[in-house]
C-alpha atoms as a PDB file:
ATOM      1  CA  UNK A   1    -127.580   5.822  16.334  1.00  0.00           C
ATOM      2  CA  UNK A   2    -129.831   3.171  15.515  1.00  0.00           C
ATOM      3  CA  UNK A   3    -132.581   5.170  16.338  1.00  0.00           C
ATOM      4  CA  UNK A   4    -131.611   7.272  13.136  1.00  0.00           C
ATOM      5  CA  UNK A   5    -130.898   4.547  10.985  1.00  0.00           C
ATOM      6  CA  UNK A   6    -134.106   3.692  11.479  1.00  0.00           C
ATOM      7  CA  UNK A   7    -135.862   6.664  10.732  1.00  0.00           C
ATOM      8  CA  UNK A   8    -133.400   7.170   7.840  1.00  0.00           C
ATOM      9  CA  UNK A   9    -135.093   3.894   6.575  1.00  0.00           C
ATOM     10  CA  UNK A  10    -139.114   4.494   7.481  1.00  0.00           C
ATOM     11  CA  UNK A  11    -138.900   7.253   5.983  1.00  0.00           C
ATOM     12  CA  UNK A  12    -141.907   8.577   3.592  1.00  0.00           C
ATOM     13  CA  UNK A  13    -141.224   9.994  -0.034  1.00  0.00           C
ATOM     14  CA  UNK A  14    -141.988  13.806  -0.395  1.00  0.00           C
ATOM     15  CA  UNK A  15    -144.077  14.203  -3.599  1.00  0.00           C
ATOM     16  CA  UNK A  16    -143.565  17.687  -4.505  1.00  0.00           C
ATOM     17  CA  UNK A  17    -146.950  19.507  -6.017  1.00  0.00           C
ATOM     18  CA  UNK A  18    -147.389  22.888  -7.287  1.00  0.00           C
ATOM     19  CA  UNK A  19    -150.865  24.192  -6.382  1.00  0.00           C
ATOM     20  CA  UNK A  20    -153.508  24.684  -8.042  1.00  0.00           C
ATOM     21  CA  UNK A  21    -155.079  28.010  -9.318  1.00  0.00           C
ATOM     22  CA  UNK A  22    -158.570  28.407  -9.832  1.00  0.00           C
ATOM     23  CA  UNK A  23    -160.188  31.431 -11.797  1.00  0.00           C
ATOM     24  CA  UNK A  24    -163.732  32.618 -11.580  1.00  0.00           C
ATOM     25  CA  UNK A  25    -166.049  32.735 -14.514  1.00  0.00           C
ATOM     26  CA  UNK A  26    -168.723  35.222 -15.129  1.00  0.00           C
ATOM     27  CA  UNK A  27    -171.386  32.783 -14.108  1.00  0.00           C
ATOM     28  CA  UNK A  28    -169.500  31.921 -11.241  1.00  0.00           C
ATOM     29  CA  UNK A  29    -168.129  28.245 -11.836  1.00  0.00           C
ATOM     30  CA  UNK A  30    -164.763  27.934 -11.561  1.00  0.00           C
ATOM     31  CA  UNK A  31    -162.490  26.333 -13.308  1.00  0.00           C
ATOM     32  CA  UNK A  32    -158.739  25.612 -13.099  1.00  0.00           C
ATOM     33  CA  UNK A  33    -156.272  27.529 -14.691  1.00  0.00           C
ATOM     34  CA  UNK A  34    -154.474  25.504 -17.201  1.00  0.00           C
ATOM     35  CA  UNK A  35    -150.526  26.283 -18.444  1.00  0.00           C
ATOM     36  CA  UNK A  36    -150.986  28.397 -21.735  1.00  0.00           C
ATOM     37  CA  UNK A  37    -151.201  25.917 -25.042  1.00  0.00           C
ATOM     38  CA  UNK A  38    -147.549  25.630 -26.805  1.00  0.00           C
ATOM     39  CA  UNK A  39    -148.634  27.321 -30.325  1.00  0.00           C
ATOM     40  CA  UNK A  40    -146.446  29.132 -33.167  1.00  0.00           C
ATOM     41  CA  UNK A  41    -146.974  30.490 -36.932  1.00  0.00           C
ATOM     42  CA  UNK A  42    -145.151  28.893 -39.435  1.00  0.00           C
ATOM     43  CA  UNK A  43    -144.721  30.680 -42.771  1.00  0.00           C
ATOM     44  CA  UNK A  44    -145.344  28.562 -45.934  1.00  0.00           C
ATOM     45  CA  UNK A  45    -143.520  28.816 -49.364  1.00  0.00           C
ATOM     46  CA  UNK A  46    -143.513  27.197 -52.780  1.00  0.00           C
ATOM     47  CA  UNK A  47    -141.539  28.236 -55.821  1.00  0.00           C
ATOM     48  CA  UNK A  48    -142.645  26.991 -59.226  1.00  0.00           C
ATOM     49  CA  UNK A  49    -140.299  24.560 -60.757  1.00  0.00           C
ATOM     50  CA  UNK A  50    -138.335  25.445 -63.582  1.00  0.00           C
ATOM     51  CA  UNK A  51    -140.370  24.605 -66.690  1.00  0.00           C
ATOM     52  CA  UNK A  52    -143.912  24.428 -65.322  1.00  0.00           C
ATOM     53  CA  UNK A  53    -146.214  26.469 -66.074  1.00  0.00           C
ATOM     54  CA  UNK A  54    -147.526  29.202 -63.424  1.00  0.00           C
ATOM     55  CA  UNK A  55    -150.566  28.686 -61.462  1.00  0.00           C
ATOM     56  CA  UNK A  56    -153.218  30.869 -60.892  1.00  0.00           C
ATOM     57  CA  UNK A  57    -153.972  30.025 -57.331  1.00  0.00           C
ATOM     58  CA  UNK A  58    -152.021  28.360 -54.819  1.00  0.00           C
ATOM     59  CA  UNK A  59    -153.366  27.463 -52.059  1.00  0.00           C
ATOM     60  CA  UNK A  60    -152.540  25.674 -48.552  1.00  0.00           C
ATOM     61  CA  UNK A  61    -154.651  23.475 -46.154  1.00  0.00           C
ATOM     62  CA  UNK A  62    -153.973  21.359 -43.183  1.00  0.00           C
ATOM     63  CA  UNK A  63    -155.306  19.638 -39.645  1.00  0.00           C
ATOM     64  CA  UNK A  64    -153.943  22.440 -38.474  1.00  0.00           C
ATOM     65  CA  UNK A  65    -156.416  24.879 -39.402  1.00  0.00           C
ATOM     66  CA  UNK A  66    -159.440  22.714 -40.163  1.00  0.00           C
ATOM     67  CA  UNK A  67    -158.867  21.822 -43.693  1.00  0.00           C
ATOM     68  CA  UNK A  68    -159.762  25.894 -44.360  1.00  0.00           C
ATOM     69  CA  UNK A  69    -158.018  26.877 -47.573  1.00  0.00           C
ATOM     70  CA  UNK A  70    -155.435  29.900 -46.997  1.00  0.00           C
ATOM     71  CA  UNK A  71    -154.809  31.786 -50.501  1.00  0.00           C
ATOM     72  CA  UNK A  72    -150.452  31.926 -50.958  1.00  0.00           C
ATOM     73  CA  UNK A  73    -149.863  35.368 -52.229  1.00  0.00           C
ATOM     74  CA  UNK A  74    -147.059  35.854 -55.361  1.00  0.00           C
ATOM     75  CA  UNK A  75    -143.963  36.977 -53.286  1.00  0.00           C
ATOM     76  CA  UNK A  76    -141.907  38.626 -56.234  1.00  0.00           C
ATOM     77  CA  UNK A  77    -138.993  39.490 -54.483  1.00  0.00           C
ATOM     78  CA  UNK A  78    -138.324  35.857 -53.456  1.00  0.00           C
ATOM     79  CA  UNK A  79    -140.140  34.724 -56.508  1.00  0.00           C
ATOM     80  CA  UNK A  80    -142.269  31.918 -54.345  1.00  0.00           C
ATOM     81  CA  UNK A  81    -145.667  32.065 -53.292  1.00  0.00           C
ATOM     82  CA  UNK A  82    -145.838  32.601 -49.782  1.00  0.00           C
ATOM     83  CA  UNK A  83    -148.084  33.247 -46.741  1.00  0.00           C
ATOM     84  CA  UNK A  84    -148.064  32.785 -43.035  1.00  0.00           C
ATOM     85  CA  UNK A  85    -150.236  30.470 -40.878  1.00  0.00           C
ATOM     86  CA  UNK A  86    -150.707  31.946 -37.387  1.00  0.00           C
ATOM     87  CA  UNK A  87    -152.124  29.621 -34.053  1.00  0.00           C
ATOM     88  CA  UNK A  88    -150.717  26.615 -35.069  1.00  0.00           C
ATOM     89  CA  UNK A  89    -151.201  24.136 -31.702  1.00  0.00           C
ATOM     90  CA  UNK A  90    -147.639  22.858 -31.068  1.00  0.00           C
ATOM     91  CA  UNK A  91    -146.158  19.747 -29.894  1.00  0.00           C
ATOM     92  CA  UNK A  92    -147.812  17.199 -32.565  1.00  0.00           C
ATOM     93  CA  UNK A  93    -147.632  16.089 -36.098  1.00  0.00           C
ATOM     94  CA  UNK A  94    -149.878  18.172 -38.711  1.00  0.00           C
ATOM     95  CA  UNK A  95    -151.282  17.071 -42.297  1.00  0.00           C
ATOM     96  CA  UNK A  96    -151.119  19.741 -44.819  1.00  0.00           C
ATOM     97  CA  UNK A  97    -151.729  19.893 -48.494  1.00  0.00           C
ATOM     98  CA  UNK A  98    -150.630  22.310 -51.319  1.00  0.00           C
ATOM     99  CA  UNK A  99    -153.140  22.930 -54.072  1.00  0.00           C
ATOM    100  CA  UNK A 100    -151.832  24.807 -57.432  1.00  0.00           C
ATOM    101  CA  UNK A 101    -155.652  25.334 -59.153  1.00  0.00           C
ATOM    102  CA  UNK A 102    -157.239  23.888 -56.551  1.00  0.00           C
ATOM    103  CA  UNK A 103    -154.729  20.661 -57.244  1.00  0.00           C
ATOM    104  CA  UNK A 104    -152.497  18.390 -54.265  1.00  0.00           C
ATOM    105  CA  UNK A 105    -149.353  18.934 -55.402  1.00  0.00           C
ATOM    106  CA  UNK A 106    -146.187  18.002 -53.313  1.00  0.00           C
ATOM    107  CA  UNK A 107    -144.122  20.836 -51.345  1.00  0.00           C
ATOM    108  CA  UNK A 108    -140.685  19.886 -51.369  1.00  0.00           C
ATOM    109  CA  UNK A 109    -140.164  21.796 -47.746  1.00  0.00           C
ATOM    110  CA  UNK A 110    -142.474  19.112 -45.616  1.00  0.00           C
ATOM    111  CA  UNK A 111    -141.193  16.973 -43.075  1.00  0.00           C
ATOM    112  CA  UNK A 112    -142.482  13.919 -44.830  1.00  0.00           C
ATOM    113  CA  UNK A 113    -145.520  11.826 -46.430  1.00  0.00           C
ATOM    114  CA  UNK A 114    -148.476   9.937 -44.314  1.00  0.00           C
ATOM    115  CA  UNK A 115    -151.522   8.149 -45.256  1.00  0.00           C
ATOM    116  CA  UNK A 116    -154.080  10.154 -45.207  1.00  0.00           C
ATOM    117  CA  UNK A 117    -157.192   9.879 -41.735  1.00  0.00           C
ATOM    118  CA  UNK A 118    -160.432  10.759 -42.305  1.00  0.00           C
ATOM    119  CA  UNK A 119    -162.366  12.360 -44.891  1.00  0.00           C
ATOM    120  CA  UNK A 120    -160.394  15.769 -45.005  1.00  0.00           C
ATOM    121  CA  UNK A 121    -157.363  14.293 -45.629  1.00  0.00           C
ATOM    122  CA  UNK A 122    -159.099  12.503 -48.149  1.00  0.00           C
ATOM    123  CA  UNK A 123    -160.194  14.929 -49.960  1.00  0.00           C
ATOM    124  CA  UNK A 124    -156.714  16.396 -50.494  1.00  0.00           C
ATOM    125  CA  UNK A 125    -154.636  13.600 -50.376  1.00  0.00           C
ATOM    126  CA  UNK A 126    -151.873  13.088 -53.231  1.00  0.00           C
ATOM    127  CA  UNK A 127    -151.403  10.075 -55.233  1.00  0.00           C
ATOM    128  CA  UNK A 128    -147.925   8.999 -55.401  1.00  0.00           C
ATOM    129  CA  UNK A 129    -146.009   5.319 -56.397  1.00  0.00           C
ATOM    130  CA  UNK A 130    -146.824   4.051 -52.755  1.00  0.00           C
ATOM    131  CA  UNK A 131    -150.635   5.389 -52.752  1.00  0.00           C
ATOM    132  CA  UNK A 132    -152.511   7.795 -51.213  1.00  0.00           C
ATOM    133  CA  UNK A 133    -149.957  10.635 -49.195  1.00  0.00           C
ATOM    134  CA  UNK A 134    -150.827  13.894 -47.386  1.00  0.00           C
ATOM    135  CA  UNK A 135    -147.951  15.938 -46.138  1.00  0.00           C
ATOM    136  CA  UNK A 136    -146.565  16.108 -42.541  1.00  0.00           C
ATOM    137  CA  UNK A 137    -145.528  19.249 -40.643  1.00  0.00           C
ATOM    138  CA  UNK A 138    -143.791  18.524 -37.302  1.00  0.00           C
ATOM    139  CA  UNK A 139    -144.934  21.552 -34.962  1.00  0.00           C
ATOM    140  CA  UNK A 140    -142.423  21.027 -31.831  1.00  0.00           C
ATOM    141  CA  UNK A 141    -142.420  24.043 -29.623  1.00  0.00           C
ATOM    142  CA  UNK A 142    -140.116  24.932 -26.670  1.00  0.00           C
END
């Protein structure tokens, strides 16, 4: 009995691993074989407030497609611009900006305001009461 006490006590922790899978490359390296990147599209949409005046372009840019402008197309059936940004990388906070003629103008549908990083964000950033804002988009995937 004391034998198993003791052994019961000495014991070492198991440290469970899952193993590794390596892939071949056409040069012949390998590499290992990474879990696929959590990504999603998110669809984007702005409706003109009542009284202003209609754009002609309306635009959308963001971290999380390089600061590349995407044109919003005139949805008239929800009467909103609208368009859809596909490969989104997931699980981290974007910056985005709305431009009405090439404009920052705020989106009522982000997740929030942050100070604009770097010279992109810059470049689009909206002034507002406590300074210089980009908007936030919170990308959490499953």
């Amino acid at each position: 009995m004391i034998s198993s006490i003791t052994t019961f006590f000495t014991k070492k922790s198991v440290t469970k691993t899952t193993p590794t899978q390596t892939v071949s490359t056409s040069t012949g390296m390998q590499r290992r074989n990474h879990p696929e990147k959590a990504i999603f599209s998110k669809a984007f949409r702005w409706r003109l407030p009542e009284g202003a005046s209609e754009p002609r372009t309306v635009e959308i840019v963001g971290s999380f497609n390089r600061w590349q402008k995407v044109e919003m197309k005139r949805d008239n059936v929800l009467n909103a611009w609208a368009t859809i940004v596909h490969q989104i990388p997931g699980n981290r906070t974007h910056h985005y900006m709305l431009l009405l003629d090439g404009q920052p103008a705020l989106d009522g549908n982000c997740d929030g305001l942050a100070t604009p990083q770097g010279f992109e964000e810059q470049e689009f950033q909206l002034t507002t009461e406590k300074g210089p804002r980009v908007l936030m988009l919170f990308s959490q995937t499953k």
